[in-house]
C-alpha atoms as a PDB file:
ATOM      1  CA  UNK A   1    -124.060  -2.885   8.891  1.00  0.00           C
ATOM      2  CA  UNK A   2    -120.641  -2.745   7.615  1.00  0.00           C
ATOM      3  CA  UNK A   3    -119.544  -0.180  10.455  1.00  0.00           C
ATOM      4  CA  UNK A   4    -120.753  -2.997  12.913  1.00  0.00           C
ATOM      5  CA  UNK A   5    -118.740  -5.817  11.362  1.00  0.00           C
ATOM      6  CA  UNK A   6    -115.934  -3.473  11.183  1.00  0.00           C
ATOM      7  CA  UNK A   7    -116.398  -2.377  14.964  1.00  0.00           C
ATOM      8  CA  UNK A   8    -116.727  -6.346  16.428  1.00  0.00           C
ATOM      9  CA  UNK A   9    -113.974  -6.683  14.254  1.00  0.00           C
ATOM     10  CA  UNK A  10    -111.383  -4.484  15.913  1.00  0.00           C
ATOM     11  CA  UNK A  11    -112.815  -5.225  19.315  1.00  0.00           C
ATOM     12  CA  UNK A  12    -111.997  -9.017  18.522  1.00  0.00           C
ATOM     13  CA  UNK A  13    -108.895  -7.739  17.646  1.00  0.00           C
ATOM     14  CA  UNK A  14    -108.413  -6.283  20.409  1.00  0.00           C
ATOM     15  CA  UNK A  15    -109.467  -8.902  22.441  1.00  0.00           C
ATOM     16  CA  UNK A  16    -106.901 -11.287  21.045  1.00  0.00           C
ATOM     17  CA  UNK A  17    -103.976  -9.053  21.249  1.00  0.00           C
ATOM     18  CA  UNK A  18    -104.917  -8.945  24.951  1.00  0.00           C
ATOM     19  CA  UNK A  19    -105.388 -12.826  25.729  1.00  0.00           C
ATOM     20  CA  UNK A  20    -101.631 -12.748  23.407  1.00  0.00           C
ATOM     21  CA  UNK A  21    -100.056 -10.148  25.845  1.00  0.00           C
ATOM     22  CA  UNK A  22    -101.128 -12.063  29.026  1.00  0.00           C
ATOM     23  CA  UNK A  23    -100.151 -15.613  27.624  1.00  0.00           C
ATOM     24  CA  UNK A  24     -96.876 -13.946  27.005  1.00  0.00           C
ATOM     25  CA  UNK A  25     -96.211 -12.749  30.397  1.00  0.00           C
ATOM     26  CA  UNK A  26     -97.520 -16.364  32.052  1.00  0.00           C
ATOM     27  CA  UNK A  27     -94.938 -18.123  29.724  1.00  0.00           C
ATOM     28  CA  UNK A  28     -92.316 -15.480  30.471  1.00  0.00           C
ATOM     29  CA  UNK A  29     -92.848 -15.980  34.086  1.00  0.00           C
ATOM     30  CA  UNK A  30     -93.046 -20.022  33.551  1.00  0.00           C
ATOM     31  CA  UNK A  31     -89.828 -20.308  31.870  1.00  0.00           C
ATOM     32  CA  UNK A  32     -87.636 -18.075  34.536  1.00  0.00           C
ATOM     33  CA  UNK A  33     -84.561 -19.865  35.435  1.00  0.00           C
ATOM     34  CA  UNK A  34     -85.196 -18.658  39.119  1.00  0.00           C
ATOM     35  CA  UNK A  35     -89.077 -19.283  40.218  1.00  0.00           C
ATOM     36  CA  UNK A  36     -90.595 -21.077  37.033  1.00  0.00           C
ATOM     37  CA  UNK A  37     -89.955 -24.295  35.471  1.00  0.00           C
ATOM     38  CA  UNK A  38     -87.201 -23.184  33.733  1.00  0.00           C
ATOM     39  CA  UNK A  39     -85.168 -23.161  37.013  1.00  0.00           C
ATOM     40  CA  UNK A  40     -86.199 -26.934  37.906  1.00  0.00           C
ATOM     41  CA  UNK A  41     -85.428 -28.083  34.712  1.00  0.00           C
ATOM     42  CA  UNK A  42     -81.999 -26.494  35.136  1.00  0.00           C
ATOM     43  CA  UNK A  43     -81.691 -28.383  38.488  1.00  0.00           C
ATOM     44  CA  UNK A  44     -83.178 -31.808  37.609  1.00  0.00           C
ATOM     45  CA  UNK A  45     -80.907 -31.392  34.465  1.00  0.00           C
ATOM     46  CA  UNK A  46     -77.594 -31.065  37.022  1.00  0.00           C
ATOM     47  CA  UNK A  47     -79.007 -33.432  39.133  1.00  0.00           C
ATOM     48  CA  UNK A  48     -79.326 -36.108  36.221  1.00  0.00           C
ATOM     49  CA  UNK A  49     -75.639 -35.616  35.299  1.00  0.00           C
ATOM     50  CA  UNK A  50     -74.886 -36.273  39.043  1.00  0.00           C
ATOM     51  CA  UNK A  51     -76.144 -39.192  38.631  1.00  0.00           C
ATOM     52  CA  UNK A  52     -74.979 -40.429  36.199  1.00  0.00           C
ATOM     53  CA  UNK A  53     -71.329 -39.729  37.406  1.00  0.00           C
ATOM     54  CA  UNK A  54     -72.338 -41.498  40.602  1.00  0.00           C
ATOM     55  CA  UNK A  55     -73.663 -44.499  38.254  1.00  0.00           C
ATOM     56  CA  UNK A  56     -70.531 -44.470  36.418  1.00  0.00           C
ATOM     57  CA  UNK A  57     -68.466 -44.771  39.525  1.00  0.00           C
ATOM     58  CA  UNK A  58     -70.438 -47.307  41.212  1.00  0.00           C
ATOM     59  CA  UNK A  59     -70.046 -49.568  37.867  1.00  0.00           C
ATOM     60  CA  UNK A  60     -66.475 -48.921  38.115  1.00  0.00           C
ATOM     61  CA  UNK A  61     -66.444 -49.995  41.745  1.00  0.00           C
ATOM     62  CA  UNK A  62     -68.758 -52.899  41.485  1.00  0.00           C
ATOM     63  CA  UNK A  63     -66.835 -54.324  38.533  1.00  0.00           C
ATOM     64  CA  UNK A  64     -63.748 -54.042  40.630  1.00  0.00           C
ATOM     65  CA  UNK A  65     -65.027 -56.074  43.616  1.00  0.00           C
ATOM     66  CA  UNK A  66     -66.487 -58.324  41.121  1.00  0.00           C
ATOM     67  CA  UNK A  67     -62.471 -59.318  40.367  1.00  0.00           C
ATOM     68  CA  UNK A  68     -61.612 -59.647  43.573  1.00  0.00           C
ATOM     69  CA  UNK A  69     -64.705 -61.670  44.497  1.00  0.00           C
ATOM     70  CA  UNK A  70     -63.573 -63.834  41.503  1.00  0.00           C
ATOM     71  CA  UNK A  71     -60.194 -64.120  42.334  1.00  0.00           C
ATOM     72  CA  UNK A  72     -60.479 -64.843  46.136  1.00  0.00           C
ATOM     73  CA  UNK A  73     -63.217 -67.228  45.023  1.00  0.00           C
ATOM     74  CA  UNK A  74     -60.539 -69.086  42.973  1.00  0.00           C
ATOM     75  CA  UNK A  75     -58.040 -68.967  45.796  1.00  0.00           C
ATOM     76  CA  UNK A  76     -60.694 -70.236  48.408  1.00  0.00           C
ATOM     77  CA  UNK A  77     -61.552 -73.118  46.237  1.00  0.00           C
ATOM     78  CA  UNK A  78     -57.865 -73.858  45.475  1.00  0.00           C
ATOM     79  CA  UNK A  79     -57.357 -74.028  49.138  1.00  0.00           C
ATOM     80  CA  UNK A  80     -60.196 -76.244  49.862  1.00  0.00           C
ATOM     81  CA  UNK A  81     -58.741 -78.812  47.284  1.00  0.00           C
ATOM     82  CA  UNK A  82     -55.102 -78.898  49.558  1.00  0.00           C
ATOM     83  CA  UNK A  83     -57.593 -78.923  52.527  1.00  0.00           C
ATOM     84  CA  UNK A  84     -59.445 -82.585  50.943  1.00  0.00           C
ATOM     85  CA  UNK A  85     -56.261 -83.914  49.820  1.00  0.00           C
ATOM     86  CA  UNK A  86     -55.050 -83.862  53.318  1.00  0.00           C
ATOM     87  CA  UNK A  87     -58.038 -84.815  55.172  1.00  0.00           C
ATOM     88  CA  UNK A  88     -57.883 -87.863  52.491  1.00  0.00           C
ATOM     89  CA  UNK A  89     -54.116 -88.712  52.992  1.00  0.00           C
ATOM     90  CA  UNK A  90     -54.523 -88.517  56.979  1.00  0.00           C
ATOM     91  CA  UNK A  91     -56.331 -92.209  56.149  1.00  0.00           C
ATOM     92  CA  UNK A  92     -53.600 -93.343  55.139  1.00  0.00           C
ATOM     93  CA  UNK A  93     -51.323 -92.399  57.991  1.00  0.00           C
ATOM     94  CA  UNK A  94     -50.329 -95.561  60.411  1.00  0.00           C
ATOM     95  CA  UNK A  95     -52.446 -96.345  63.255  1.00  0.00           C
ATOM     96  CA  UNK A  96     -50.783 -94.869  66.645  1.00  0.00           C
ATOM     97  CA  UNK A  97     -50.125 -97.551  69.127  1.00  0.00           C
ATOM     98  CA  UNK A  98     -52.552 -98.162  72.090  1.00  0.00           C
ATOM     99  CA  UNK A  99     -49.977 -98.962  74.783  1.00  0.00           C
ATOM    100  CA  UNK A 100     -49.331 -95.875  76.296  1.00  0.00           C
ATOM    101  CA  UNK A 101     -51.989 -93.347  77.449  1.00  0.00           C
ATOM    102  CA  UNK A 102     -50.266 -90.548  76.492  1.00  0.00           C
ATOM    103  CA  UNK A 103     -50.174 -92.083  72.798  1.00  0.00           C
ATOM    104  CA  UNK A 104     -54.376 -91.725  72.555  1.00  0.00           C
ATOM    105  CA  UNK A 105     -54.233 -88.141  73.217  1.00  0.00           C
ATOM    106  CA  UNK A 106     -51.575 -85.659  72.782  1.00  0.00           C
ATOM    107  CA  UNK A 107     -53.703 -83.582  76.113  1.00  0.00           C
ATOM    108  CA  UNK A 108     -52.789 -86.296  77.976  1.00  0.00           C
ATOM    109  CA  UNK A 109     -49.708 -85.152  79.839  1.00  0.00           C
ATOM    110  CA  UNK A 110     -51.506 -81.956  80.488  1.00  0.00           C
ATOM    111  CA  UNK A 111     -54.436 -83.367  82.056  1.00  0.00           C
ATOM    112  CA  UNK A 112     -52.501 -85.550  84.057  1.00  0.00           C
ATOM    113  CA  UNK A 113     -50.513 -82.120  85.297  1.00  0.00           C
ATOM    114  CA  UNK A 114     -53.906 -80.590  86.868  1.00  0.00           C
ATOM    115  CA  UNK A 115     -55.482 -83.965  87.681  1.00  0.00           C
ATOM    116  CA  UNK A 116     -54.883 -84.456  91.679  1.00  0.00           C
ATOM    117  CA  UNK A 117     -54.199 -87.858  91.210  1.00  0.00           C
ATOM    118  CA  UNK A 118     -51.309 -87.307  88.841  1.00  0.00           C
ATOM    119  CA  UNK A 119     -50.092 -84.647  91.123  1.00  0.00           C
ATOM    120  CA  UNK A 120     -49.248 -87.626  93.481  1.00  0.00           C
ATOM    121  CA  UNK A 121     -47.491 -89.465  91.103  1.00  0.00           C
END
């Protein structure tokens, strides 16, 4: 009884050292740098640092426009104060006078150039 014990023993034995040797050649074969994952963690590793450098830069950049959105923001509204201070001080300018033609419209004189009328004049 003890020689069969003994005998499944080794051929258990054996049987393990076998399933060991062929899980060592799949994982082998699975970490490769070339074919396995190995090699595509290599590349999504390079491609991560990629992008981050590309992330990096494009923070740069946008915080860069950001300033000059900011500051040409400033300007613009600077200039659209001058813009309604003049629009508002234009009421205050005197009335033109209404005797001569040419005084409603400073076109006037050019009109009158092409008009055929005028041309008689």
């Amino acid at each position: 009884m003890e020689l069969i014990a003994d005998i499944l023993l080794v051929a258990g034995a054996l049987g393990a050292a076998f399933y060991c040797f062929i899980l060592g050649r799949r994982l082998s074969r699975f970490n490769d740098l070339e074919t396995g994952v190995g090699g595509a963690v290599a590349v999504l590793s390079a491609q991560v640092d990629d992008l981050t450098k590309t992330l990096e830069a494009a923070q740069t950049t946008a915080g860069a426009s950001g300033e000059a959105l900011e500051t040409l923001t400033e300007r613009a509204e600077a200039v659209s104060k001058r813009l309604e201070l003049m629009v508002a001080s234009m009421h205050d300018l005197p009335a033109q006078s209404e005797k001569s033609p040419e005084a409603k419209s400073p076109l006037g004189p050019i009109f009158r150039r092409h008009n055929p009328a005028g041309a008689s004049q």
